[in-house]
C-alpha atoms as a PDB file:
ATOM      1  CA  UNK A   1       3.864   3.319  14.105  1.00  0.00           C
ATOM      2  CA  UNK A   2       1.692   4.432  10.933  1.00  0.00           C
ATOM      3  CA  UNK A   3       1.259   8.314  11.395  1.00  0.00           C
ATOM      4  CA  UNK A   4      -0.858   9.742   8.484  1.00  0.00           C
ATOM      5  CA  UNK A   5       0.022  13.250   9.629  1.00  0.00           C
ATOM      6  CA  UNK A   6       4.071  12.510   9.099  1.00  0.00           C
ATOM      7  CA  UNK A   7       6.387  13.933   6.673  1.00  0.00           C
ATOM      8  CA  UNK A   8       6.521  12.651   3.667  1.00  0.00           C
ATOM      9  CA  UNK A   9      10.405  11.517   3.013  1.00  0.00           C
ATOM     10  CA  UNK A  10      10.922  10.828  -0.631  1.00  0.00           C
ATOM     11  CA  UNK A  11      11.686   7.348  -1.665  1.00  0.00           C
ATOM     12  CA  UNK A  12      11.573   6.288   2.127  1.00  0.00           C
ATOM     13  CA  UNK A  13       7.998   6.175   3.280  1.00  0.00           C
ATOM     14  CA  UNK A  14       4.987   7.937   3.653  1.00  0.00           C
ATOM     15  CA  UNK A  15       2.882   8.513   6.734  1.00  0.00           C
ATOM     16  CA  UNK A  16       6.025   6.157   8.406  1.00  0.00           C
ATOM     17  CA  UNK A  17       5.394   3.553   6.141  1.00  0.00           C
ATOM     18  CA  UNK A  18       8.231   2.130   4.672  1.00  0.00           C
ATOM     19  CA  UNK A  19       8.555   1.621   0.949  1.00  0.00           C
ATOM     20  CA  UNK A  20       9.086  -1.329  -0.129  1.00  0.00           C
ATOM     21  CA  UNK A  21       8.161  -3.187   3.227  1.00  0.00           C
ATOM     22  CA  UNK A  22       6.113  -5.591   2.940  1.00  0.00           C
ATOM     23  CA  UNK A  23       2.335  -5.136   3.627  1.00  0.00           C
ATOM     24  CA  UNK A  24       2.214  -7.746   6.305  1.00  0.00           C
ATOM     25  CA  UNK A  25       4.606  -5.893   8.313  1.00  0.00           C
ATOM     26  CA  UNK A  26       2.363  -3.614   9.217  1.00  0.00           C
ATOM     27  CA  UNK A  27      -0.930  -5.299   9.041  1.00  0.00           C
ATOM     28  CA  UNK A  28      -2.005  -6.233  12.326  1.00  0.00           C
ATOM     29  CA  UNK A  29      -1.608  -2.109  12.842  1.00  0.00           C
ATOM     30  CA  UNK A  30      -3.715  -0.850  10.165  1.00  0.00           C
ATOM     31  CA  UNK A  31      -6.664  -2.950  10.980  1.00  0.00           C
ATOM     32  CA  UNK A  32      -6.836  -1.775  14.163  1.00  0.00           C
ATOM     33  CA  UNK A  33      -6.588   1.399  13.371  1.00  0.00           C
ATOM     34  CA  UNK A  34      -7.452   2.091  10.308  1.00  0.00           C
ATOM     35  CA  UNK A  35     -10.500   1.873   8.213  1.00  0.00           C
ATOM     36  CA  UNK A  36      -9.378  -0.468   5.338  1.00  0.00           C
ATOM     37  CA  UNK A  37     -11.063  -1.081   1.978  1.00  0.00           C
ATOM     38  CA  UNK A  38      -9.010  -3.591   0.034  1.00  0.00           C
ATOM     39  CA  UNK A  39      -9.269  -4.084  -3.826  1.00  0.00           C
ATOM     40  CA  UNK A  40      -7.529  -5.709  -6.611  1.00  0.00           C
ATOM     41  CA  UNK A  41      -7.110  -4.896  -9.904  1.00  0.00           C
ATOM     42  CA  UNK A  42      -4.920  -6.170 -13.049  1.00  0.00           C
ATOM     43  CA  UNK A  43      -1.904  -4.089 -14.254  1.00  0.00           C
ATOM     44  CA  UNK A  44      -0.374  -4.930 -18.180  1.00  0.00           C
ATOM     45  CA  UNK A  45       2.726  -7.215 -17.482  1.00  0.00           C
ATOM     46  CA  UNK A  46       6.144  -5.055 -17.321  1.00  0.00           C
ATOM     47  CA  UNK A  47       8.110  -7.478 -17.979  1.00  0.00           C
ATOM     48  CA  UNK A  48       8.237  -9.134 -21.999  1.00  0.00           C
ATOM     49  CA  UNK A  49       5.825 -11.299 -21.140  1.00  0.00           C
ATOM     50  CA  UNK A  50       2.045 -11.140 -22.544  1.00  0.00           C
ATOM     51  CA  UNK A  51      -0.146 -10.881 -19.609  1.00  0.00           C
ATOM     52  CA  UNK A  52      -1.223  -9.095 -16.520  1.00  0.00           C
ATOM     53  CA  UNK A  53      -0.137  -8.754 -12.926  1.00  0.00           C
ATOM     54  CA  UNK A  54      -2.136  -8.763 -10.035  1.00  0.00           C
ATOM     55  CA  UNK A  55      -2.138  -5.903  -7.710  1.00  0.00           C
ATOM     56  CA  UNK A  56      -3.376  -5.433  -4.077  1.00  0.00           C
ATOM     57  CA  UNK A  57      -4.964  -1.847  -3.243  1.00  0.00           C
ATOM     58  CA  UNK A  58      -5.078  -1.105   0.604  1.00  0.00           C
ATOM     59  CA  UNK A  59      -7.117   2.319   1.355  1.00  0.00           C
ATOM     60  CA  UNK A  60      -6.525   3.472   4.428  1.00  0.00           C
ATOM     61  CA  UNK A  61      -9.677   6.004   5.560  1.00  0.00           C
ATOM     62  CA  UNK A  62     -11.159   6.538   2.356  1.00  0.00           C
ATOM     63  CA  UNK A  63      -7.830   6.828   0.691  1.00  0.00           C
ATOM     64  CA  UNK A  64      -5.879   9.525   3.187  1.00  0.00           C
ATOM     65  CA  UNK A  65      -3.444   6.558   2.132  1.00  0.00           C
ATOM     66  CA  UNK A  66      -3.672   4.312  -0.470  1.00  0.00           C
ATOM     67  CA  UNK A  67      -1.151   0.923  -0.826  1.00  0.00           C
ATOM     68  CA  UNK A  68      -0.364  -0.985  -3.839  1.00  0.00           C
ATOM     69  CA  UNK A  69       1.456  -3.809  -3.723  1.00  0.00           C
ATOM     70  CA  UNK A  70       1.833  -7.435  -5.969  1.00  0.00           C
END
């Protein structure tokens, strides 16, 4: 259960959300719950490779939480 008033446990999860989870796991929750704004936006390519990568921004109540994910 997403609790945005949890402890934040370094590289485990935030708010009880799991990182590196996937999104969908917990989808269903946060629009029910949540107010979501979703937004996308291109990141310069990490890799060797000329080019971008697209991200996926979920803010959760005007950003209390903010996801990024590709």
């Amino acid at each position: 259960m997403i609790d945005i008033n949890a402890d934040i446990i370094s590289y485990k999860s935030l708010g009880n959300i799991e990182i590196g989870r996937d999104v969908e796991f917990y989808a269903d929750e946060l629009y029910e719950n949540f107010d979501v704004e979703e937004s996308t936006w291109e990141k310069p390519s990490s890799s060797n490779k000329v080019g971008y990568e697209l991200k996926y921004l979920y803010c959760l109540n005007n950003g209390t939480i903010t996801i990024s994910t590709n």
